[in-house]
C-alpha atoms as a PDB file:
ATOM      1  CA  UNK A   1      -3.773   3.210  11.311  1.00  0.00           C
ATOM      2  CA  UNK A   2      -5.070   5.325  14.075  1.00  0.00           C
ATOM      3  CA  UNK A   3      -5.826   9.027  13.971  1.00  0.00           C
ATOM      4  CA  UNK A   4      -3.138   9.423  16.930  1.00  0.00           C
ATOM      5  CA  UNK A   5      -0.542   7.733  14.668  1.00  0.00           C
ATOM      6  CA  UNK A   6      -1.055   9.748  11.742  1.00  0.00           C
ATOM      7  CA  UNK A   7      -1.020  12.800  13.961  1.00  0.00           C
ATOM      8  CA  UNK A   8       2.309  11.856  15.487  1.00  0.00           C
ATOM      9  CA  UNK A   9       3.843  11.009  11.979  1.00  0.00           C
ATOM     10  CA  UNK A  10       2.453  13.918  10.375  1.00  0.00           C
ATOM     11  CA  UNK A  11       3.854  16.111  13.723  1.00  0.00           C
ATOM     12  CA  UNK A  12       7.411  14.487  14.198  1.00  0.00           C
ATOM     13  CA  UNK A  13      10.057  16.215  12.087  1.00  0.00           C
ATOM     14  CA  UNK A  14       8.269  19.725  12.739  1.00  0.00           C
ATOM     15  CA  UNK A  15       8.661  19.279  16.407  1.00  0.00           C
ATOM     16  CA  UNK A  16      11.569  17.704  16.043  1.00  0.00           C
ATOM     17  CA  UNK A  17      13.044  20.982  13.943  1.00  0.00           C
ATOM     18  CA  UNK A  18      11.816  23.051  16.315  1.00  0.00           C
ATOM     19  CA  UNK A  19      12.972  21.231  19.170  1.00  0.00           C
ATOM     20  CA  UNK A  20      16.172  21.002  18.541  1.00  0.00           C
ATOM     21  CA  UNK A  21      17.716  24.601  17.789  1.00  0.00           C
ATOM     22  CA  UNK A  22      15.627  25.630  21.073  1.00  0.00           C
ATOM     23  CA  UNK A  23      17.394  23.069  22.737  1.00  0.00           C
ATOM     24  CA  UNK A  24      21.055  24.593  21.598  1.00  0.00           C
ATOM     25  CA  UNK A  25      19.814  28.428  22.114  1.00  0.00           C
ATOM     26  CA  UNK A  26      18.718  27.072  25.817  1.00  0.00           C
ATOM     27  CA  UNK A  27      22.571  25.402  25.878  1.00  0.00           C
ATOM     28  CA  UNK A  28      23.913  28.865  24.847  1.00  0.00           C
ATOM     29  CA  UNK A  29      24.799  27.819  21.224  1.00  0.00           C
ATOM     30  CA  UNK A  30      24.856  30.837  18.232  1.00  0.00           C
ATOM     31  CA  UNK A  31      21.873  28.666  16.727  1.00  0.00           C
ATOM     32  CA  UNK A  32      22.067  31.019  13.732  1.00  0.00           C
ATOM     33  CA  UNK A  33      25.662  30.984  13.217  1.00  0.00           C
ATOM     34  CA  UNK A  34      26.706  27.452  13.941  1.00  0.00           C
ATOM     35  CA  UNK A  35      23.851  26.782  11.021  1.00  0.00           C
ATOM     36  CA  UNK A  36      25.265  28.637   8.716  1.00  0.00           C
ATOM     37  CA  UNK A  37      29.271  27.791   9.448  1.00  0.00           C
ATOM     38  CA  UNK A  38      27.595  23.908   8.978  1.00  0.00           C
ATOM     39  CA  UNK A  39      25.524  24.765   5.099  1.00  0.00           C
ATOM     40  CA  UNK A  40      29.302  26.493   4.318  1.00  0.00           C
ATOM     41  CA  UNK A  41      30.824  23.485   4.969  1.00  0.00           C
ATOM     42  CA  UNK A  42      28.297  21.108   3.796  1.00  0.00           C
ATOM     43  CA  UNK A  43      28.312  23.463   0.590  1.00  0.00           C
ATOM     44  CA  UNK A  44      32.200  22.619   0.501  1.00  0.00           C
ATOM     45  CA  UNK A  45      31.894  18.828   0.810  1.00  0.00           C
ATOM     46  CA  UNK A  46      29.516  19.064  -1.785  1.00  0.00           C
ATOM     47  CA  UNK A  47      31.802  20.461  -4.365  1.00  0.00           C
ATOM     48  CA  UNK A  48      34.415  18.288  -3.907  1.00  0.00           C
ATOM     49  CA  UNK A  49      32.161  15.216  -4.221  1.00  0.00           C
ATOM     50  CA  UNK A  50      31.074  16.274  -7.697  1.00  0.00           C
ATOM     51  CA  UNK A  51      33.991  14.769  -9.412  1.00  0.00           C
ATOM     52  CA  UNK A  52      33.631  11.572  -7.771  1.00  0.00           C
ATOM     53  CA  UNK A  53      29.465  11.246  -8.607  1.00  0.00           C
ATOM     54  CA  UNK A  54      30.635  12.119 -12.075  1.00  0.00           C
ATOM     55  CA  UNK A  55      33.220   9.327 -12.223  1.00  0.00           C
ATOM     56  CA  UNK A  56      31.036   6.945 -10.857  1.00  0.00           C
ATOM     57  CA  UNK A  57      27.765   7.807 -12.925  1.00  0.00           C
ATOM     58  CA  UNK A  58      29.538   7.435 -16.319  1.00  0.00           C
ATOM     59  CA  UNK A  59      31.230   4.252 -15.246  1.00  0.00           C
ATOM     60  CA  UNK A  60      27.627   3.030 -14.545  1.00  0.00           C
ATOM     61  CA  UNK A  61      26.005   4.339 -17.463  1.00  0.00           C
ATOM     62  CA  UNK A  62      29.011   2.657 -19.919  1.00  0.00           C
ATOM     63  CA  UNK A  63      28.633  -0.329 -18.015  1.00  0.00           C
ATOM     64  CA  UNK A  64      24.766  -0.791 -18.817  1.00  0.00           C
ATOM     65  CA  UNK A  65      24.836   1.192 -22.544  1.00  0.00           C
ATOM     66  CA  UNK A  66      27.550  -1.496 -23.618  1.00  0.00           C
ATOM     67  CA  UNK A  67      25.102  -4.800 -22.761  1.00  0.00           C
ATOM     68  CA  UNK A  68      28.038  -5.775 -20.320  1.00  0.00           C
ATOM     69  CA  UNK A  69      25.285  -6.036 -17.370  1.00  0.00           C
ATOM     70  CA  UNK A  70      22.652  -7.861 -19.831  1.00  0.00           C
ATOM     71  CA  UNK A  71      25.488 -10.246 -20.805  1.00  0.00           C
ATOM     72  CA  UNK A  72      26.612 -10.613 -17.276  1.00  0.00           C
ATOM     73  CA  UNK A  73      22.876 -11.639 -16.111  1.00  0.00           C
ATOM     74  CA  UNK A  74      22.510 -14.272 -18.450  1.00  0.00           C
ATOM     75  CA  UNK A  75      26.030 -16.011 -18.094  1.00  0.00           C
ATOM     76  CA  UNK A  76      25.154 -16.557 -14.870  1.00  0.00           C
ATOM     77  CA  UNK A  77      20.770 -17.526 -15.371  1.00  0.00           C
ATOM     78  CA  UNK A  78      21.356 -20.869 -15.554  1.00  0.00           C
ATOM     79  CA  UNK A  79      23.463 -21.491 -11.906  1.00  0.00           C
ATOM     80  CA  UNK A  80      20.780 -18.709 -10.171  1.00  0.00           C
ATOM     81  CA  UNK A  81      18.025 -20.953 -10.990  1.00  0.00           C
ATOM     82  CA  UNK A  82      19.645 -23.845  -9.273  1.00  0.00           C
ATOM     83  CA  UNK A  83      19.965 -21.640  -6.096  1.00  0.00           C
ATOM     84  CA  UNK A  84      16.398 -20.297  -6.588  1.00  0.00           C
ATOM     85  CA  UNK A  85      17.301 -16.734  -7.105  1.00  0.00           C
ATOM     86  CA  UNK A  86      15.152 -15.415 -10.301  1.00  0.00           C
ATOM     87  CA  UNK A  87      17.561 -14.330 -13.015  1.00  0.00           C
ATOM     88  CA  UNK A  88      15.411 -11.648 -13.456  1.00  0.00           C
ATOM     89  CA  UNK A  89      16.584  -9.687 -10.322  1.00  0.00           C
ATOM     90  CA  UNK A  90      20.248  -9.954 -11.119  1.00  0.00           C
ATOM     91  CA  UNK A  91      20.571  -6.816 -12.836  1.00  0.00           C
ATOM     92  CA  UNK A  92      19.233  -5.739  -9.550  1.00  0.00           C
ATOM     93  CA  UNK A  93      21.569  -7.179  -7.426  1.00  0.00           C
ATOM     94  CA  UNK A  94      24.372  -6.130  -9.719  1.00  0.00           C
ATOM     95  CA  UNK A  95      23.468  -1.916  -9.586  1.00  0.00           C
ATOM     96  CA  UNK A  96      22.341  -1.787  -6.534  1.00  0.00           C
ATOM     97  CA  UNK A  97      25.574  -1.807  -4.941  1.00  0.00           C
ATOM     98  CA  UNK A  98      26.743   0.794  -7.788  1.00  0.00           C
ATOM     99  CA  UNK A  99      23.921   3.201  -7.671  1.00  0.00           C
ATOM    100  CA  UNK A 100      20.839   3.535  -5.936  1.00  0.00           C
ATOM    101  CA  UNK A 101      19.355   5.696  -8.253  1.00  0.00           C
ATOM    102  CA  UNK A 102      20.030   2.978 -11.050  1.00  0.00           C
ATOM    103  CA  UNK A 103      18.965   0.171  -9.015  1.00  0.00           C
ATOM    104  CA  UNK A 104      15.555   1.746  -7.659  1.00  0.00           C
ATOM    105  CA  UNK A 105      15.407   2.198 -11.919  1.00  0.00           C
ATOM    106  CA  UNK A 106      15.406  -1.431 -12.343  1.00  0.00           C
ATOM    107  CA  UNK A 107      13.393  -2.218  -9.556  1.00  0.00           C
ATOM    108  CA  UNK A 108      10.040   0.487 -10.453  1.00  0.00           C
ATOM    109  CA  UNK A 109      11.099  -1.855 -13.917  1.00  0.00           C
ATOM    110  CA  UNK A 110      10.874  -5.210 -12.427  1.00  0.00           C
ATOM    111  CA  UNK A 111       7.946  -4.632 -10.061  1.00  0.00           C
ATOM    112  CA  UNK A 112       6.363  -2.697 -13.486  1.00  0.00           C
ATOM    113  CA  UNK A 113       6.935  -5.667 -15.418  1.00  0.00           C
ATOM    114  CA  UNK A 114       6.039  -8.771 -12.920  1.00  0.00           C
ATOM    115  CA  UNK A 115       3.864  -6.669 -10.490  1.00  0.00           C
ATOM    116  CA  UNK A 116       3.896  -5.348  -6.750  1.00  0.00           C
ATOM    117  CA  UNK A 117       2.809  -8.722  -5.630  1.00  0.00           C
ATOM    118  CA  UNK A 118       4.474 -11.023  -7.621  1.00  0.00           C
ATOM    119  CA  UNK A 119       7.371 -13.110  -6.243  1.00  0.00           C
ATOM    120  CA  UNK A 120      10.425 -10.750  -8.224  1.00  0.00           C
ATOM    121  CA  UNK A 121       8.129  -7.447  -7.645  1.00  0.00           C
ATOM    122  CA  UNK A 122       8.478  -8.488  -3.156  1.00  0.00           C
ATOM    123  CA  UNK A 123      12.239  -9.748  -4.127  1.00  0.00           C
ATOM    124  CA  UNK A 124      13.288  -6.756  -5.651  1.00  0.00           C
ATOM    125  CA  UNK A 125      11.495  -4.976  -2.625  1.00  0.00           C
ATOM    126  CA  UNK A 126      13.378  -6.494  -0.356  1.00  0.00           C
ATOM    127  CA  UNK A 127      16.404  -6.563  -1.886  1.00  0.00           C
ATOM    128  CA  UNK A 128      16.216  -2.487  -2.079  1.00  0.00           C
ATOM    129  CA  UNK A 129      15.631  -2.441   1.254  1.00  0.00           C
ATOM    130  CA  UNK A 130      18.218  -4.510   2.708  1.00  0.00           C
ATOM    131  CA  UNK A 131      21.419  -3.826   0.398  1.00  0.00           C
ATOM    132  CA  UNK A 132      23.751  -0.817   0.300  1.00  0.00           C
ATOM    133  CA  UNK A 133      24.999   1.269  -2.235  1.00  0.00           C
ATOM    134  CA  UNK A 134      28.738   0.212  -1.351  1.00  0.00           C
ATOM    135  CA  UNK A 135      30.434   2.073  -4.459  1.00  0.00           C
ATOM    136  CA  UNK A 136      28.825   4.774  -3.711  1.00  0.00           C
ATOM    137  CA  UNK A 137      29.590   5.260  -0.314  1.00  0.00           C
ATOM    138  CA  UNK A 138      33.258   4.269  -1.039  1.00  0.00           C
ATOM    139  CA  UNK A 139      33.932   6.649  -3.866  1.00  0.00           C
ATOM    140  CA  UNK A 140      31.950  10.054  -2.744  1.00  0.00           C
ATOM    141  CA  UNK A 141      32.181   9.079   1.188  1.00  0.00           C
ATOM    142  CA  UNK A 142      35.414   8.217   1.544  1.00  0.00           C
ATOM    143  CA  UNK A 143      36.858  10.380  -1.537  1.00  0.00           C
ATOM    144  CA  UNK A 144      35.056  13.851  -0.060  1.00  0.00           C
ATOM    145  CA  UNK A 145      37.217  13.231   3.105  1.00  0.00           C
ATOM    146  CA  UNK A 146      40.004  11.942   1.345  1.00  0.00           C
ATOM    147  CA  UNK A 147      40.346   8.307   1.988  1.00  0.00           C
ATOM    148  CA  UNK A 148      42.490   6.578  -0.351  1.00  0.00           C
ATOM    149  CA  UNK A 149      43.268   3.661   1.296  1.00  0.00           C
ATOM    150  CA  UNK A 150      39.600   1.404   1.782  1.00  0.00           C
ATOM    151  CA  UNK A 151      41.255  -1.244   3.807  1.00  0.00           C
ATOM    152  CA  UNK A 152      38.548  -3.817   3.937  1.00  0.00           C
ATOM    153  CA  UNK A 153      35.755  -1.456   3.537  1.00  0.00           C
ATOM    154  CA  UNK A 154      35.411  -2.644  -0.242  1.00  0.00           C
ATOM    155  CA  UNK A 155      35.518  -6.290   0.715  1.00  0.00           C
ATOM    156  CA  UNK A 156      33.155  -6.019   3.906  1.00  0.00           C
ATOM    157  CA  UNK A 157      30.958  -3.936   2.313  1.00  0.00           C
ATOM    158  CA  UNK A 158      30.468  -6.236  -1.053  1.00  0.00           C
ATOM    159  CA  UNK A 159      30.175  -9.170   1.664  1.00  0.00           C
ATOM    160  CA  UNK A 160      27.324  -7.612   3.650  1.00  0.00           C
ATOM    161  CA  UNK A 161      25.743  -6.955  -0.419  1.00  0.00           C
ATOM    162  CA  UNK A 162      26.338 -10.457  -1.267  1.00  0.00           C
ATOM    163  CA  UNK A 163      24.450 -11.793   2.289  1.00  0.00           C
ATOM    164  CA  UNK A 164      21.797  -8.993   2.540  1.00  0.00           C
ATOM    165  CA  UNK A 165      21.078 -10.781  -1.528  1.00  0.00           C
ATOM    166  CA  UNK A 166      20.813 -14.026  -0.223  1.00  0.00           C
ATOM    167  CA  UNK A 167      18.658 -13.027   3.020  1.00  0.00           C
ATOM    168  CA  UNK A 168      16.598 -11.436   0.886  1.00  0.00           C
ATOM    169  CA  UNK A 169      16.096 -14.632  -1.420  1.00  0.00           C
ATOM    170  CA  UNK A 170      16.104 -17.267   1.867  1.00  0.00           C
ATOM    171  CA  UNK A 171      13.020 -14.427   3.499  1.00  0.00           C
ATOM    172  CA  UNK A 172      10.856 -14.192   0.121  1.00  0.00           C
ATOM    173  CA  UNK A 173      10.999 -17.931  -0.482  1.00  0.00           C
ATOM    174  CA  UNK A 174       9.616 -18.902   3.267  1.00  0.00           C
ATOM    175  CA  UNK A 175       7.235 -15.358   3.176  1.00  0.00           C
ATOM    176  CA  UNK A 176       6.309 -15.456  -0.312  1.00  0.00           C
ATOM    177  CA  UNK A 177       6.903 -19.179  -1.576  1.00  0.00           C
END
C-alpha cells in the first residue's frame, strides 16, 4: 500500500466525525441535544434487547454443550463429501447463522487447526464473510422493535445462509482448488 492510502484510512472516520455534526450545526440542528435524545434512546433499545441476547445465547450454548451440533456434523459428513463441502466447516455453517460470536469461535478454531492457508482455513474465511447471523438479527432486531410476526424473513434469510454456503464452497474450489 501507498503512504497516501494509509493516510486516508488512518484519516477517514476522524474527518468523517468531525464532518458530520459541523454539517448539522451549519443545517441549524441542536448537535448536542439531538446526540444525546439519540444515546437515550439507543440506551432504551438496548435494554429491551437484553432478554432476547439472553434467550438466544443459552439456546446456543445448550445446543453445543449437549453434542447435538457434533452429532449433527457427522450425520451429515458422509453426503458433504459427495458435494465437496469439508465436513469440517459444518459446525461453521451451522452457528454462523445463530451467533457470530460463536461462529468467528469456530472459525479462529478451524483456521487454528488446518491453517490460514489451507483449503478449510480460506473456506471458513469466506464463509464468515459472506453469511449472516439470521437468528440474531430476527430475535434482537425484530424483537427490540417488536416484530412478532417474521413473515418470510426467517425463510429468506436461512435461504440467502444456505446460498452464501454454497458460493462460498463453488469460489474456494475454482480460487483455491
Amino acid at each position: 500500500m501507498t503512504d497516501a492510502f494509509i493516510t486516508v484510512s488512518r484519516w477517514a472516520i476522524p474527518v468523517l466525525l468531525f464532518l458530520i455534526p459541523l454539517y448539522g450545526y451549519l443545517r441549524g440542528v441542536p448537535v448536542y441535544e439531538t446526540f444525546v435524545a439519540g444515546a437515550e434512546d439507543g440506551f432504551q433499545v438496548a435494554i429491551k434487547i437484553i432478554p432476547f441476547l439472553v434467550g438466544m445465547l443459552v439456546a446456543i450454548s445448550v445446543f453445543r454443550a449437549s453434542g447435538a451440533m457434533d452429532l449433527f456434523a457427522r450425520a451429515l459428513n458422509p453426503f458433504l463429501h459427495l458435494v465437496g463441502i469439508p465436513g469440517e466447516v459444518l459446525p461453521l455453517a451451522v452457528m454462523r447463522p445463530l451467533s457470530g460470536g460463536g461462529a468467528l469461535g469456530i472459525a479462529a478454531e478451524l483456521i487454528g487447526n488446518y491453517g490460514p492457508d489451507s483449503f478449510i482455513g480460506r473456506l471458513a474465511s469466506v464463509m464468515q464473510g459472506t453469511t449472516d447471523t439470521t437468528f440474531y438479527v430476527l430475535t434482537v432486531y425484530f424483537g427490540s422493535i417488536g416484530v412478532r410476526h417474521y413473515r418470510y424473513a426467517l425463510a429468506l434469510g436461512l435461504i440467502a445462509d444456505i446460498s452464501s454456503l454454497l458460493a462460498a464452497v463453488v469460489i474456494c474450489h475454482l480460487l483455491f482448488g
